[in-house]
N, C-alpha and C. Protein backbone atom coordinates (compact mmCIF):
# COMPACT_ATOMS: atom_id res chain seq x y z
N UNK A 1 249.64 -105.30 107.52
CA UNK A 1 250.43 -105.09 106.33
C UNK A 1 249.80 -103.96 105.52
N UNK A 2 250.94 -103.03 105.05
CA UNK A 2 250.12 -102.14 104.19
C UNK A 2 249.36 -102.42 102.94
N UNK A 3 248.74 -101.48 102.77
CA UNK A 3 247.45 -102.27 101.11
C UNK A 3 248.20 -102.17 100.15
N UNK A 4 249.48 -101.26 100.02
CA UNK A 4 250.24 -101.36 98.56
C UNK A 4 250.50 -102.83 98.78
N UNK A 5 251.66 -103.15 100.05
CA UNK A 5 252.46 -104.32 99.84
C UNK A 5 251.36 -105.40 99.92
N UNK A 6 250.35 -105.70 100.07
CA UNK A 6 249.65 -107.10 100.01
C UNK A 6 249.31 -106.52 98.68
N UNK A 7 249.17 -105.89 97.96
CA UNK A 7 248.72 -105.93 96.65
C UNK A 7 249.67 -106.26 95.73
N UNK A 8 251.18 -106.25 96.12
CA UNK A 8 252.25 -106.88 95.64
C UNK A 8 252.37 -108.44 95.70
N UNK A 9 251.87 -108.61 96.92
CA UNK A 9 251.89 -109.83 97.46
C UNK A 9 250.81 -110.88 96.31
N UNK A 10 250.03 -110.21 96.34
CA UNK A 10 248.69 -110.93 95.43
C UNK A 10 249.01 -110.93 94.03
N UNK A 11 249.39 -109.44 93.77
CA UNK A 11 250.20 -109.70 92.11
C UNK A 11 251.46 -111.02 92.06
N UNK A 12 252.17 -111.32 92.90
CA UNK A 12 253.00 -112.55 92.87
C UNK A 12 252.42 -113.84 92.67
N UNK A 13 251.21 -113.79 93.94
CA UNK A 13 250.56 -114.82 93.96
C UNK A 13 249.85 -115.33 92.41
N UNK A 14 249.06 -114.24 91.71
CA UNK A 14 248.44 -114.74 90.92
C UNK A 14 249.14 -115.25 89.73
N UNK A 15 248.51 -116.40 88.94
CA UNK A 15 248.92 -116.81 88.34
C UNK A 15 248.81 -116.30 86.77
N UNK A 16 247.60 -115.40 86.52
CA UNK A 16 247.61 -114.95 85.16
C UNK A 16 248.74 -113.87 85.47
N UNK A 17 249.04 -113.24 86.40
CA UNK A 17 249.96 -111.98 86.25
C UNK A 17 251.35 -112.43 85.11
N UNK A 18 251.24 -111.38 84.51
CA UNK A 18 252.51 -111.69 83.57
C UNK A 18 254.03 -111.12 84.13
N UNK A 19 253.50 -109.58 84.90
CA UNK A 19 254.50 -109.32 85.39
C UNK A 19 255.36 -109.86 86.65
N UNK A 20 255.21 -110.88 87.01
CA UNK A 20 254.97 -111.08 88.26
C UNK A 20 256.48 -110.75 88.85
N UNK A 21 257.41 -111.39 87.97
CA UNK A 21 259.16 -110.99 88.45
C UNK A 21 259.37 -109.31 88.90
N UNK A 22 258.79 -108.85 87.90
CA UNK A 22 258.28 -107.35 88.56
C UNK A 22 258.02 -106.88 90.00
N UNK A 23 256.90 -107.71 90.16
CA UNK A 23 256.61 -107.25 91.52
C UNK A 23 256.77 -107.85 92.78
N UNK A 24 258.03 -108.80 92.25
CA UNK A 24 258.21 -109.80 93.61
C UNK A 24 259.54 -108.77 93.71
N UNK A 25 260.37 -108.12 92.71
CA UNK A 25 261.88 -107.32 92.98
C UNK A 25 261.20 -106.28 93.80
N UNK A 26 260.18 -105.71 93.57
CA UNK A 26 259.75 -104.53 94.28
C UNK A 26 259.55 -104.77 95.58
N UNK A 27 259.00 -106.25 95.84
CA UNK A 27 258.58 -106.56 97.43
C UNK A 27 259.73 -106.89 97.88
N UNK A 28 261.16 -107.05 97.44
CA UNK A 28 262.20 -107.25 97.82
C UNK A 28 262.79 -105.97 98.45
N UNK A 29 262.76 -104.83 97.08
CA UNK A 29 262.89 -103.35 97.95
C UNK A 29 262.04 -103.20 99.28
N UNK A 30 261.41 -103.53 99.56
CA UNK A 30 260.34 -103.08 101.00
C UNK A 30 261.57 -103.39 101.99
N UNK A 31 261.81 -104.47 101.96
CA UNK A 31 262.94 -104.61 102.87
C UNK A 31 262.52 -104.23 104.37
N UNK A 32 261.07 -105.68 104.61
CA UNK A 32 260.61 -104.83 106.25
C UNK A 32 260.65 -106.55 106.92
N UNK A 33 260.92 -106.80 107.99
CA UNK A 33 260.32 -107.92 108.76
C UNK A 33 259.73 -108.36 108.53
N UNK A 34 258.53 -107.55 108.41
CA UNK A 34 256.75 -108.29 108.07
C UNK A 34 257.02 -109.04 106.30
N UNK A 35 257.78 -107.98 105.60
CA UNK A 35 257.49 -108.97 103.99
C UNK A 35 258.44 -110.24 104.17
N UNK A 36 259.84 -109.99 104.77
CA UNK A 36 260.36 -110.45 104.66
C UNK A 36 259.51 -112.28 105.16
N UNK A 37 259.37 -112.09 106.67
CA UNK A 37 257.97 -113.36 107.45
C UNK A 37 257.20 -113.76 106.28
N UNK A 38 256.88 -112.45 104.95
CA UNK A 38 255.68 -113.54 104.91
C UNK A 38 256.29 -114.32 103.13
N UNK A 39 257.76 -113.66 102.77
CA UNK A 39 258.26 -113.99 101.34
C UNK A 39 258.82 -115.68 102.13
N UNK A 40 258.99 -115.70 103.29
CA UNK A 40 259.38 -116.74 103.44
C UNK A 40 258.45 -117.30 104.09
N UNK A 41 257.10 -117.60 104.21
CA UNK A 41 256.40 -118.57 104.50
C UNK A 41 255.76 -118.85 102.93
N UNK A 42 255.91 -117.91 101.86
CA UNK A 42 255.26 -118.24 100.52
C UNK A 42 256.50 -119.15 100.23
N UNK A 43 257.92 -118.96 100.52
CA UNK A 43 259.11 -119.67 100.16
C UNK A 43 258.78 -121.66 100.65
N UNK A 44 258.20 -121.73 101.35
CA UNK A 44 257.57 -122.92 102.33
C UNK A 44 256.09 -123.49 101.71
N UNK A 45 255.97 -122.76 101.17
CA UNK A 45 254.48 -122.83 100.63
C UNK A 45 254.43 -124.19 99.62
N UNK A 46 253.34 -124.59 98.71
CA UNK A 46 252.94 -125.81 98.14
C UNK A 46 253.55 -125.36 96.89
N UNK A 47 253.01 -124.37 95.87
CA UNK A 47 253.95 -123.60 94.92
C UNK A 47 254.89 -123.12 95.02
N UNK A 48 255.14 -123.80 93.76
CA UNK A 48 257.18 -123.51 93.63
C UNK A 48 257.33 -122.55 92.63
N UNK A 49 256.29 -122.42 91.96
CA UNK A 49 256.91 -121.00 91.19
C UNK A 49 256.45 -119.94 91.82
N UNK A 50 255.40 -119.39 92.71
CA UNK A 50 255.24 -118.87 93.99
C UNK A 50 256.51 -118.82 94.91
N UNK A 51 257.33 -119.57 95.30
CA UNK A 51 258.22 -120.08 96.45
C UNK A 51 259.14 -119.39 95.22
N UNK A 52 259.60 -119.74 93.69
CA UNK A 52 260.62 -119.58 93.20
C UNK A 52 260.63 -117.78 93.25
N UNK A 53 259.70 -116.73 92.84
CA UNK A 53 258.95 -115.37 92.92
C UNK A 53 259.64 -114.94 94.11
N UNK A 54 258.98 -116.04 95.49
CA UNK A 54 259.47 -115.40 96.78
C UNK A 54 261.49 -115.18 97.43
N UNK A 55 261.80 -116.80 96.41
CA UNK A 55 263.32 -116.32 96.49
C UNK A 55 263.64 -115.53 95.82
N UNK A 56 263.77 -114.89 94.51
CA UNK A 56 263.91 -113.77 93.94
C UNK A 56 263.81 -112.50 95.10
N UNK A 57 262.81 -112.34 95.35
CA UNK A 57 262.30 -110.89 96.24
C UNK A 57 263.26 -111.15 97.30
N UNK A 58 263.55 -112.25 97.94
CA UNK A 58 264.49 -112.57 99.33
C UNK A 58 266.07 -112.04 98.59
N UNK A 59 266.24 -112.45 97.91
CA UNK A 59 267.74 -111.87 97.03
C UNK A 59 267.63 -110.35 97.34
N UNK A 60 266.63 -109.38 96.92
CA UNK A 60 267.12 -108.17 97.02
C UNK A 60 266.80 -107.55 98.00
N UNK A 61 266.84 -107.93 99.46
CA UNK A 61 266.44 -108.07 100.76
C UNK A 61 267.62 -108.10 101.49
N UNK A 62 268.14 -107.64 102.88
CA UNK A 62 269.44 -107.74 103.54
C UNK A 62 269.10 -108.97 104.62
N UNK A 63 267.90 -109.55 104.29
CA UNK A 63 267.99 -111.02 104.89
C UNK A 63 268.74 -112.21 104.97
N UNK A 64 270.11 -112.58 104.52
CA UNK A 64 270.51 -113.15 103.74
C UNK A 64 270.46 -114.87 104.30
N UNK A 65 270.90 -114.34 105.73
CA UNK A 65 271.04 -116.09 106.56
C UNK A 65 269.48 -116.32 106.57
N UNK A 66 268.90 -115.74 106.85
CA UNK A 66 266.94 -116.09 106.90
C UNK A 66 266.85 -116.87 105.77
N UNK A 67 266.88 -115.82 104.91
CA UNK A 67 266.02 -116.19 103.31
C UNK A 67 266.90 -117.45 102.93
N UNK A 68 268.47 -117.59 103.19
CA UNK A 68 269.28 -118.60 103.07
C UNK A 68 268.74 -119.69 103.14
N UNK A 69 268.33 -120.05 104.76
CA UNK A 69 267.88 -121.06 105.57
C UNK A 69 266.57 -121.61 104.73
N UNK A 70 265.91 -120.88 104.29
CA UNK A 70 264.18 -121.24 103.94
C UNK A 70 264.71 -121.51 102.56
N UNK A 71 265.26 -121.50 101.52
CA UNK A 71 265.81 -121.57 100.34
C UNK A 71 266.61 -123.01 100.55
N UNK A 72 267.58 -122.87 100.96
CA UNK A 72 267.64 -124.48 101.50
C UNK A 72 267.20 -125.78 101.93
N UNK A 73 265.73 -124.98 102.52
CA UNK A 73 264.95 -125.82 103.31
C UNK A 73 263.85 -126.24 102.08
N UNK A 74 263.57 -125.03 100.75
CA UNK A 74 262.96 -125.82 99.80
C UNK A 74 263.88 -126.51 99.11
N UNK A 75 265.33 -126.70 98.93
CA UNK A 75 266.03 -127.33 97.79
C UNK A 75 265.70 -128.53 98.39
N UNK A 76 265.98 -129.28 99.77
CA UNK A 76 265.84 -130.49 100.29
C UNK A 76 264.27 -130.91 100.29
N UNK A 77 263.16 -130.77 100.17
CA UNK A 77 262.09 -130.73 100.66
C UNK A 77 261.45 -131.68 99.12
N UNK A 78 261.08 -132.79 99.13
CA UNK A 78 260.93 -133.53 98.63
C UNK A 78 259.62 -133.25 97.63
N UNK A 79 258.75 -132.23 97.79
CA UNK A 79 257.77 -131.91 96.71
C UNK A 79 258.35 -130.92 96.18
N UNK A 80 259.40 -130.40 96.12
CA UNK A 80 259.85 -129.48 95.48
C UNK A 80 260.76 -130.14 94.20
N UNK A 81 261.36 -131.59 94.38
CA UNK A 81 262.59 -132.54 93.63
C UNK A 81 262.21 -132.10 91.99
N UNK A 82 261.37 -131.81 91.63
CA UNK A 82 261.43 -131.82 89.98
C UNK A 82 261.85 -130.20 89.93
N UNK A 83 261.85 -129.21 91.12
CA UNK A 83 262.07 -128.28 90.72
C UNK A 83 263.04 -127.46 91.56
N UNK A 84 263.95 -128.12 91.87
CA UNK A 84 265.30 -128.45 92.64
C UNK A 84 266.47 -127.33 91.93
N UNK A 85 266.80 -126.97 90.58
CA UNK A 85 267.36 -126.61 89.61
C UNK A 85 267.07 -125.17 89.73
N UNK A 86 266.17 -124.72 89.70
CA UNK A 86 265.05 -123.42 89.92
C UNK A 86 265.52 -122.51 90.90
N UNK A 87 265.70 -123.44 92.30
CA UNK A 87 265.97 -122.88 93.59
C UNK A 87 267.38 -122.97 93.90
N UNK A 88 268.00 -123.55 93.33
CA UNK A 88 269.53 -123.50 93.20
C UNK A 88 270.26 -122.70 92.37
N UNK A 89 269.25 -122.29 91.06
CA UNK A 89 269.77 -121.23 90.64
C UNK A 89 269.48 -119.98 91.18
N UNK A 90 268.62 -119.45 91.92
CA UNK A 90 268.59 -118.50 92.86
C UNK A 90 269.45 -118.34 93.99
N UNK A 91 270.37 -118.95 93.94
CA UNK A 91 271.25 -118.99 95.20
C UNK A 91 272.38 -118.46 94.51
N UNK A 92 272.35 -118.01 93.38
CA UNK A 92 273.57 -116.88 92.39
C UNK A 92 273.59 -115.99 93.26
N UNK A 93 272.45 -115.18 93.67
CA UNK A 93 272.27 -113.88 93.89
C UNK A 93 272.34 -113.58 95.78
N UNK A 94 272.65 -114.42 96.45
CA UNK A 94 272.84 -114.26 97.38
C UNK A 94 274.51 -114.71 97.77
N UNK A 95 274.91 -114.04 98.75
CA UNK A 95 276.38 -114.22 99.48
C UNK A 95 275.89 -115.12 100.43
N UNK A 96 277.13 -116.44 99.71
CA UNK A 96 276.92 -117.54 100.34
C UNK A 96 278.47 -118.07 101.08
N UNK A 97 279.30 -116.70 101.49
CA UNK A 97 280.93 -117.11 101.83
C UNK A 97 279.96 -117.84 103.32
N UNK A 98 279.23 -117.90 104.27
CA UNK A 98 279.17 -118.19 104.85
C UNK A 98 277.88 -119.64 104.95
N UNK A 99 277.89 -120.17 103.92
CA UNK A 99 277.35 -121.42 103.31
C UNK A 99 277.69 -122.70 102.84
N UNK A 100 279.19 -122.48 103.22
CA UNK A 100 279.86 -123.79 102.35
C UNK A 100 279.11 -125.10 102.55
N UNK A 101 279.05 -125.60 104.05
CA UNK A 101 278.53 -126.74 104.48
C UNK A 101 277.22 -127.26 103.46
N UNK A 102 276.16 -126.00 103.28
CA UNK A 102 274.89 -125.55 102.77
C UNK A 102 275.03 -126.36 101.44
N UNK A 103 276.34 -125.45 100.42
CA UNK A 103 276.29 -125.99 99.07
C UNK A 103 276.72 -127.05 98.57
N UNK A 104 277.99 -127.62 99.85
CA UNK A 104 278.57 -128.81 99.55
C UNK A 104 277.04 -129.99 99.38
N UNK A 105 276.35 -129.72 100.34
CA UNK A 105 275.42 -130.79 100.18
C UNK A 105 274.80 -130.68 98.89
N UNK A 106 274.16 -129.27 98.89
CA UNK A 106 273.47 -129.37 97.39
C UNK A 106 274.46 -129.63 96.40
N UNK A 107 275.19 -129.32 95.98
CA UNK A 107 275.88 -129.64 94.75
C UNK A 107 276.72 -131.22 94.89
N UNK A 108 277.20 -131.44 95.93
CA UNK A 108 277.37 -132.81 95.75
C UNK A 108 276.38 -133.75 95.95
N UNK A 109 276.19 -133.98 97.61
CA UNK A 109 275.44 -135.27 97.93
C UNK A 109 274.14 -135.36 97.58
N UNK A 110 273.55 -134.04 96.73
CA UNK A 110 271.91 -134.32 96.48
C UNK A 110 272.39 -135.00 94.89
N UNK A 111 273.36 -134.22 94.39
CA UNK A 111 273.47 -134.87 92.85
C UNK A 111 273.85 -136.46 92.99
N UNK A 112 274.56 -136.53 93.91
CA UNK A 112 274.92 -138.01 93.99
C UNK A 112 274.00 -139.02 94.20
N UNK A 113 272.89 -138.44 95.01
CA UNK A 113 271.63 -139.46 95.44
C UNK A 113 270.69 -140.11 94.19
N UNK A 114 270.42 -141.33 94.27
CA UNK A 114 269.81 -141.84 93.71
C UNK A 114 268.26 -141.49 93.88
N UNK A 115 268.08 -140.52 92.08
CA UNK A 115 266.71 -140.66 92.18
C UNK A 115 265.46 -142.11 92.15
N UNK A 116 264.67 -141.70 92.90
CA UNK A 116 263.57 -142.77 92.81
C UNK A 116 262.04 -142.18 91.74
């Protein structure tokens, strides 16, 4: 990976960064395989405002079914439930005509489920 883009990568990561929405849109412009692999293994990751950073950057990316899939895969993912809202509102910014199945679940049957 080049040293600019992991230095993007690390500005996301960190947590004092203020700019960080900044430099996750920029790692979105890169628009390469490699960021894309690694916005979505941070998307998978233990942090969700990390994971929330990495869907942002996946939005301005021509990834759309990828970044889709891993965005989905945190809305269902049970350490993510308090921050469920977050990652669903990131799904504004992506074309989802080919998602219905995707949103019917989230917007109905997850709202319908009984929290524990």
């Amino acid at each position: 990976m080049q040293e600019e883009t992991q230095k993007l990568f690390d500005k996301i990561c960190d947590p004092n960064e203020k700019e960080a929405f900044y430099f996750a849109e920029k790692l979105g412009k890169i628009n390469t395989e490699e960021v894309k692999d690694k916005l979505i293994e941070l998307v998978k990751g233990d942090n969700w405002e990390i994971a929330y950073l990495a869907c942002k950057a996946l939005a301005k990316t021509s990834f759309n079914n990828k970044a889709l899939e891993a965005i989905f895969t945190a809305i269902r993912d049970k350490k993510n439930q308090k921050h469920q809202g977050a990652f669903v509102q990131v799904l504004e910014e992506f074309d989802l005509s080919e998602s219905f199945v995707d949103i019917f679940r989230v917007y109905f049957l997850e709202t319908l489920r009984p929290k524990h």
